[in-house]
Protein backbone atom coordinates (compact mmCIF):
# COMPACT_ATOMS: atom_id res chain seq x y z
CA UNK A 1 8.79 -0.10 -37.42
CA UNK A 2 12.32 -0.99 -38.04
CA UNK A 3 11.12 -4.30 -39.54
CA UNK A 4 9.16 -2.42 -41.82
CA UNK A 5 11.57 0.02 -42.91
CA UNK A 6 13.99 -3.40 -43.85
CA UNK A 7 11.28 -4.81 -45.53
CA UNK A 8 11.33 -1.75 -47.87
CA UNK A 9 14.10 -1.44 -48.29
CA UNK A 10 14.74 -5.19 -49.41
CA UNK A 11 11.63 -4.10 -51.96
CA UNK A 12 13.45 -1.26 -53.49
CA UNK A 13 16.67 -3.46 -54.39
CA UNK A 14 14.49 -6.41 -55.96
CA UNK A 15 12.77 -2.90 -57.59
CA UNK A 16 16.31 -1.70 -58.95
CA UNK A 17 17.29 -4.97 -60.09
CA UNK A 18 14.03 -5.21 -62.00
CA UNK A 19 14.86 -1.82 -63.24
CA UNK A 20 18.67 -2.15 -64.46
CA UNK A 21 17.62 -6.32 -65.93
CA UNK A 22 15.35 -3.86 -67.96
CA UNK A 23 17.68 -1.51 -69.00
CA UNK A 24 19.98 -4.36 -70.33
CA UNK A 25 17.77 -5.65 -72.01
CA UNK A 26 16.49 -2.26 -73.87
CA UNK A 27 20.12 -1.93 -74.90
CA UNK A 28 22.73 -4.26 -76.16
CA UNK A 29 23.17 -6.78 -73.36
CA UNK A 30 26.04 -8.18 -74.49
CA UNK A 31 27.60 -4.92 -75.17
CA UNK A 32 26.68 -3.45 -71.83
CA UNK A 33 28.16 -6.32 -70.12
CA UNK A 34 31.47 -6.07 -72.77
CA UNK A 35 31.62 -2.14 -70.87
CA UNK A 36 30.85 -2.88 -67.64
CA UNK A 37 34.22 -5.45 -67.89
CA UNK A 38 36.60 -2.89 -69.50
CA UNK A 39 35.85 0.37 -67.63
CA UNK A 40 38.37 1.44 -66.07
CA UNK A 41 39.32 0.39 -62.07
CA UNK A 42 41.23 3.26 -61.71
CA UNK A 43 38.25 5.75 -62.70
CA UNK A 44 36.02 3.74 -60.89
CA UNK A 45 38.15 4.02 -57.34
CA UNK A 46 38.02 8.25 -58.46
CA UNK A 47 34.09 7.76 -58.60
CA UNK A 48 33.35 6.41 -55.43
CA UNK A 49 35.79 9.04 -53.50
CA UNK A 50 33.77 11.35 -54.98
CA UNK A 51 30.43 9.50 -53.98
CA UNK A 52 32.53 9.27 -50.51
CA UNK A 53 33.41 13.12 -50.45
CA UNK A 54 29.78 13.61 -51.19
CA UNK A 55 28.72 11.86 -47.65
CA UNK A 56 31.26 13.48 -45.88
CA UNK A 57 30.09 16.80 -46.42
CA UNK A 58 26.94 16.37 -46.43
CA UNK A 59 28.02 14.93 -42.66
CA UNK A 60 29.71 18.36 -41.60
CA UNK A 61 26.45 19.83 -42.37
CA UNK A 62 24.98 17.48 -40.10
CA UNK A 63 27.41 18.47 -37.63
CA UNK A 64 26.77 22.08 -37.89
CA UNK A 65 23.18 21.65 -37.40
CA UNK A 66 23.57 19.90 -34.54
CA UNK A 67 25.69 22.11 -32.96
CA UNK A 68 23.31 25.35 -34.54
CA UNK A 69 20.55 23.64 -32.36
CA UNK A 70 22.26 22.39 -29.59
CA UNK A 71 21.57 18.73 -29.60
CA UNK A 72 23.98 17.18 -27.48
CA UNK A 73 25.23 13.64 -28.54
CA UNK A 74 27.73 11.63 -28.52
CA UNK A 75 30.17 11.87 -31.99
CA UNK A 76 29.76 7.67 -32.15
CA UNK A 77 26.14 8.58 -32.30
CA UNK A 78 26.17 11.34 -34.58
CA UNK A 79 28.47 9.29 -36.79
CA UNK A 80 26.31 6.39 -36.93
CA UNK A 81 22.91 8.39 -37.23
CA UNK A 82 24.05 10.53 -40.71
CA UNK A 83 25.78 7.42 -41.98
CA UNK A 84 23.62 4.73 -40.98
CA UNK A 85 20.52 6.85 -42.58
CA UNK A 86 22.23 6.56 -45.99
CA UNK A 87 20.41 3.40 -46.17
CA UNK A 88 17.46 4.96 -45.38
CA UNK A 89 17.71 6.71 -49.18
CA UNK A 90 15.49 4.17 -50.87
CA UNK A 91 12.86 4.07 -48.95
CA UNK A 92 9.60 6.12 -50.23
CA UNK A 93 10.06 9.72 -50.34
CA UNK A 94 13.01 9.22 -48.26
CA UNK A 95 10.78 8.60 -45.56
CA UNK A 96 12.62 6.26 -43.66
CA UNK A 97 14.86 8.97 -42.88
CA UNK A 98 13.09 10.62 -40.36
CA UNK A 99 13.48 7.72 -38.40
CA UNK A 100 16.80 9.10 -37.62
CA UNK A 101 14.43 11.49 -35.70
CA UNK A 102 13.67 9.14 -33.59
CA UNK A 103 16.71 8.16 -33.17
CA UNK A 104 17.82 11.53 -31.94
CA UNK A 105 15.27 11.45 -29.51
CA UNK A 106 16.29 8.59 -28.23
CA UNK A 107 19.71 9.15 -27.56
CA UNK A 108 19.60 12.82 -26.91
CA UNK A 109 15.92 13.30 -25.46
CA UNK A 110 15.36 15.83 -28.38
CA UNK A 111 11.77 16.38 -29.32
CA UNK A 112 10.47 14.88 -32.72
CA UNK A 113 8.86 18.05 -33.31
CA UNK A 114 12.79 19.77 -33.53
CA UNK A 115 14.53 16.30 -34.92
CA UNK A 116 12.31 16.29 -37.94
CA UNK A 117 12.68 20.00 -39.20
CA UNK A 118 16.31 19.32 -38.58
CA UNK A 119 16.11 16.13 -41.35
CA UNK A 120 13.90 18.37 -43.35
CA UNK A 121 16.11 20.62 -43.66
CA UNK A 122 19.11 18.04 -45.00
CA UNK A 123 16.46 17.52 -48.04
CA UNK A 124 15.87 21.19 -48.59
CA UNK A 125 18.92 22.31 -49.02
CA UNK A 126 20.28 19.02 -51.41
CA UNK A 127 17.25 20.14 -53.14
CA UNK A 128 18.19 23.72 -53.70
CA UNK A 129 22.02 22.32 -53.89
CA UNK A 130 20.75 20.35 -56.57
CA UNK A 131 18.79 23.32 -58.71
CA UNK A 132 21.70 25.51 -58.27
CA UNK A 133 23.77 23.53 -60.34
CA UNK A 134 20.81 22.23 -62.82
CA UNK A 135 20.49 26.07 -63.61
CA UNK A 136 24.12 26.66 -63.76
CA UNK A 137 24.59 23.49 -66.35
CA UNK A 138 21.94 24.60 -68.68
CA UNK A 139 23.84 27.42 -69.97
CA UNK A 140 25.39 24.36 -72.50
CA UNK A 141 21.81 24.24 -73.67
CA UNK A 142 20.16 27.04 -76.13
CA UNK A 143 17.08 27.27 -74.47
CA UNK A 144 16.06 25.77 -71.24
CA UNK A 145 17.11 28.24 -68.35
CA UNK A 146 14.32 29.74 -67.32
CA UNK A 147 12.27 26.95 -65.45
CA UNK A 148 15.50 26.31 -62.89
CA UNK A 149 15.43 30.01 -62.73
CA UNK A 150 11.98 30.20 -61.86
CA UNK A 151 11.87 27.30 -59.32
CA UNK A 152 15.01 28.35 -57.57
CA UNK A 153 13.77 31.94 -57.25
CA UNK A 154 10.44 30.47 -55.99
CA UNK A 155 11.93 28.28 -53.08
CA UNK A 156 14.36 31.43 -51.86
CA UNK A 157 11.49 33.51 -51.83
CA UNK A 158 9.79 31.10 -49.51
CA UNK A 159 12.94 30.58 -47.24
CA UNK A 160 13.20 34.19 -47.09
CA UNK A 161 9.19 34.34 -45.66
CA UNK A 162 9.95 31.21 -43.35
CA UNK A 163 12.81 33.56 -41.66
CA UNK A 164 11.05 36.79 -41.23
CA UNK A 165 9.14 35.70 -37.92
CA UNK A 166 6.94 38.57 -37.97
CA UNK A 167 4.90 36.96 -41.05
CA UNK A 168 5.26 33.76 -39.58
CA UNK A 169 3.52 35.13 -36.32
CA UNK A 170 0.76 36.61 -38.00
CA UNK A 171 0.16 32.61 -39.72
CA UNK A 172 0.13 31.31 -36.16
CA UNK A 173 -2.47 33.58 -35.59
CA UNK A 174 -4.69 33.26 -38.38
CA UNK A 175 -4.35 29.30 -37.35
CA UNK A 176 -5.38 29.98 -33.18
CA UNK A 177 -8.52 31.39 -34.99
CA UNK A 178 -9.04 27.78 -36.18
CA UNK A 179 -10.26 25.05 -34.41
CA UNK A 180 -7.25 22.87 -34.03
CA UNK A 181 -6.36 21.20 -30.53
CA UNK A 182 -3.67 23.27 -28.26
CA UNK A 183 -1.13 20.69 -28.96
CA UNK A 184 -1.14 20.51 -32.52
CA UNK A 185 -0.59 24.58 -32.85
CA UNK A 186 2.08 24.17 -29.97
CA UNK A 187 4.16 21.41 -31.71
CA UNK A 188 3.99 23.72 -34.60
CA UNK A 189 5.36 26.21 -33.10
CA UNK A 190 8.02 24.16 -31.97
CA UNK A 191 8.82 22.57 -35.05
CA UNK A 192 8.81 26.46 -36.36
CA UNK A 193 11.67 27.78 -33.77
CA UNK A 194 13.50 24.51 -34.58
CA UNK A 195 13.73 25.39 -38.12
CA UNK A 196 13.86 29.03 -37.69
CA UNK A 197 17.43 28.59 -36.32
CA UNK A 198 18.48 26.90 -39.61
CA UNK A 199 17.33 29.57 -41.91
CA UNK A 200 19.51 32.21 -40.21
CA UNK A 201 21.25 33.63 -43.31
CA UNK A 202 24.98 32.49 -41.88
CA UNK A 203 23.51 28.91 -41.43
CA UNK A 204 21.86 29.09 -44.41
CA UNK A 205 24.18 29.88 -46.93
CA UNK A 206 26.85 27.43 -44.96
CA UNK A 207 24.81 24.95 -45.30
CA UNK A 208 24.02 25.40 -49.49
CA UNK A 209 27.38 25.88 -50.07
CA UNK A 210 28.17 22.38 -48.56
CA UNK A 211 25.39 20.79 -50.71
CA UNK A 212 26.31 22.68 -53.34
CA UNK A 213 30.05 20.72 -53.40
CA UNK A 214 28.87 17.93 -52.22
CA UNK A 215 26.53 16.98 -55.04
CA UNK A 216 29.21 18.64 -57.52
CA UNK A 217 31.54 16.05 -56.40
CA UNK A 218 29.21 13.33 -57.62
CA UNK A 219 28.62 15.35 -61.05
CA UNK A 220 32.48 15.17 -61.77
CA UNK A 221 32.16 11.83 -60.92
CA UNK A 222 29.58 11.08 -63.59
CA UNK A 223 31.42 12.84 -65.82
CA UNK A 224 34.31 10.46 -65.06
CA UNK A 225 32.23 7.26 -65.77
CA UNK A 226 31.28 9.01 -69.03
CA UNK A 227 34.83 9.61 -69.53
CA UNK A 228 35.83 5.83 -68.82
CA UNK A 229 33.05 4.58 -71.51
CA UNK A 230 34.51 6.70 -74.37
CA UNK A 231 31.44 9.01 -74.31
CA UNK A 232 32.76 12.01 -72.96
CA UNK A 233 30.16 14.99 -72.95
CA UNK A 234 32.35 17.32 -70.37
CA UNK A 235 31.45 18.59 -66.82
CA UNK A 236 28.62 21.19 -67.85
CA UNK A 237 26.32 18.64 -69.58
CA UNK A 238 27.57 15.75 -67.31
CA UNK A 239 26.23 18.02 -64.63
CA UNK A 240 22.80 19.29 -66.61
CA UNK A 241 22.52 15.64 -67.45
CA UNK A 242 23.01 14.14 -63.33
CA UNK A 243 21.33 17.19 -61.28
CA UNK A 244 18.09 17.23 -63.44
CA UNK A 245 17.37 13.10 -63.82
CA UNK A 246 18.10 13.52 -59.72
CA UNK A 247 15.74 16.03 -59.20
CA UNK A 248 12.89 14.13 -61.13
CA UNK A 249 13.56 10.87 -59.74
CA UNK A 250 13.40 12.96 -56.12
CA UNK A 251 10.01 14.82 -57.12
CA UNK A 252 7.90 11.60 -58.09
CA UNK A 253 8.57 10.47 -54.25
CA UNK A 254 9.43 7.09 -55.29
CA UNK A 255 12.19 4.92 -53.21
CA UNK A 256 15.52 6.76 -54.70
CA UNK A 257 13.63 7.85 -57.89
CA UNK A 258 13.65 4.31 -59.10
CA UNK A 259 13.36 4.07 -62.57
CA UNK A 260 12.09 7.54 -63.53
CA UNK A 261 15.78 8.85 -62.63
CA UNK A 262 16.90 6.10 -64.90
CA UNK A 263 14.82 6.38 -67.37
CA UNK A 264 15.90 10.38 -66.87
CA UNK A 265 19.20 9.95 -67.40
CA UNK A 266 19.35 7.24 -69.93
CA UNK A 267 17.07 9.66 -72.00
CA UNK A 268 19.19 12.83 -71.49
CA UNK A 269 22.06 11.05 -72.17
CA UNK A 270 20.39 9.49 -75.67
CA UNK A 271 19.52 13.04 -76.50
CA UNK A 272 23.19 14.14 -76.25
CA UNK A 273 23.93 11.59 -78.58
CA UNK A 274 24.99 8.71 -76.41
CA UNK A 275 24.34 5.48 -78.06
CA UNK A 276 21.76 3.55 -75.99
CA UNK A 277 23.63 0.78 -75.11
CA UNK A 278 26.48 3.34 -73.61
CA UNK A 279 23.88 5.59 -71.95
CA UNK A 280 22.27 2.19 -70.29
CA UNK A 281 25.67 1.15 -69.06
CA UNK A 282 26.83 4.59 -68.02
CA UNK A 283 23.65 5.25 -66.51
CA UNK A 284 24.03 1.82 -64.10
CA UNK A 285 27.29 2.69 -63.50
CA UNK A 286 26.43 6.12 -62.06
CA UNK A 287 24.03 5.09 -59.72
CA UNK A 288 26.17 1.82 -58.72
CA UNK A 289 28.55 4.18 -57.34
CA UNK A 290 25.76 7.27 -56.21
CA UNK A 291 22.59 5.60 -54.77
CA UNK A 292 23.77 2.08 -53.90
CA UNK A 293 27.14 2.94 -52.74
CA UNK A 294 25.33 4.97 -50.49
CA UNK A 295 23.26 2.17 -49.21
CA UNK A 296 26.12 -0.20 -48.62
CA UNK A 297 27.21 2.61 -46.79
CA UNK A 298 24.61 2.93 -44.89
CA UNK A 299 24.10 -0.88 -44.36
CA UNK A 300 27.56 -1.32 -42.99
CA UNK A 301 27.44 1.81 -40.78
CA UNK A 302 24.17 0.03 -39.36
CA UNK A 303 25.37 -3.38 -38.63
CA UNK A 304 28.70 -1.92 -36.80
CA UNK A 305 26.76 0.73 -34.62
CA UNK A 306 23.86 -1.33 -33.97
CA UNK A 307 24.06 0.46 -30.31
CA UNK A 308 23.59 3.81 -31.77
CA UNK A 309 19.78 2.19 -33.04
CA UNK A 310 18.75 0.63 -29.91
């Protein structure tokens, strides 16, 4: 399994490469390559701490979930779990994360059925994180706030139904009327309390409000590489512009969006008048220091906790 998950993960980089030789070549190579020398190191350092503070608390929410559902671990463990799973980001539909499931049942002796809800979780709430400040950024726009509107009221509406147990109940029981095997209904019902312990409103809103900075961090930084190319757009359409191509890239289930969040953001960035050859380059440079920073990360983390994956 592990092999496999390498094996994709060497397929997505030769996939991003493809992707970014492509965008250089849709643009003005030699003028991409010209921007890519003279940005800025300073901004650059700025834009990975940001990428870095991004991680980090993203990690206390990891923390706090542990500790909401009592998984006891060691902290070298739980280090080397969140981390090393940043590498896990390209892989398709993020699936190679729930191998850090497995991982917690290995080292703790927690069930898969309460390790994945707990990773499931992580993903809802960057994906809500992520809306939030999509529909917040669109006020810069004339037109275009009611869809984030709509899909963020739809997914709290559906949280809301996931904690009110009594309706949940009355779904278990509609499903014991089916024939499914004992097992099946019981690991759902596991995998139910699991999650219903993260949906607790305190939790809850603790945990958005982490994702919520966390993936604002990495919008300011965006805005900064926009800043260090001379095509400054400011933080609210920096932010429309970085939350919405993530989303996409995130909904088509492909290995870290590749090339439809590109494509996204390259696009978005044409259509606030960005030359292409600037868009191309910022849009490299943004996910240089979001996506594959995180998978050096996560590559690193990997190779010096190789315990913590045995």
């Amino acid at each position: 399994m592990k092999n496999t998950i390498k094996n994709k993960i060497l397929l997505s980089i030769v996939a991003a490469a493809a992707v970014y030789v492509g965008l250089a070549l849709a643009a003005d190579y030699e003028a991409l390559l010209s921007a890519v020398r003279r940005f800025p190191t300073p901004a650059l350092s700025l834009v990975l701490g940001l990428s870095a503070i991004n991680y980090l608390l993203r990690y206390v929410r990891w923390e706090m979930y542990l500790g909401r559902m009592q998984i006891s671990l060691p902290r070298r463990d739980r280090f080397a779990l969140f981390f090393g799973g940043l590498a896990l980001s390209v892989t398709p539909a993020k699936a190679g994360e729930l191998l850090k499931a497995e991982f917690l049942r290995k080292r703790s002796g927690t069930s898969l059925s309460t390790g994945i809800p707990l990773v499931m979780m992580e993903r809802l709430t960057d994906f809500i994180s992520l809306i939030f400040l999509w529909f917040v950024s669109t006020f810069h726009l004339q037109h275009g706030h009611l869809t984030p509107l709509v899909v963020a009221l739809a997914l709290l509406l559906s949280i809301l139904a996931l904690s009110r147990p009594p309706l949940i109940f009355r779904v278990f029981g509609l499903l014991n009327r089916l024939p499914l095997p004992n097992r099946v209904l019981s690991l759902l019902q596991e995998a139910y309390d699991a999650t219903f312990v993260l949906l607790k409103p305190g939790p809850f809103l603790a945990a958005l409000l982490l994702g919520i900075a966390a993936w604002l961090a990495e919008c300011i930084g965006s805005s900064i590489v926009l800043d260090g190319l001379n095509a400054s757009l400011g933080l609210r359409a920096s932010t429309f512009i970085y939350s919405s191509s993530t989303l996409f890239g995130a909904l088509t289930m492909l290995p870290g969006g590749l090339g439809t969040t590109e494509a996204s953001m390259t696009g978005l960035l044409v259509f606030h008048d960005i030359p292409l050859s600037a868009a191309a380059t910022a849009t490299i440079l943004i996910r240089a220091c979001t996506l594959w920073f995180a998978v050096l990360v996560g590559g690193v983390t990997g190779l010096v906790f190789r315990k913590s994956f045995q």
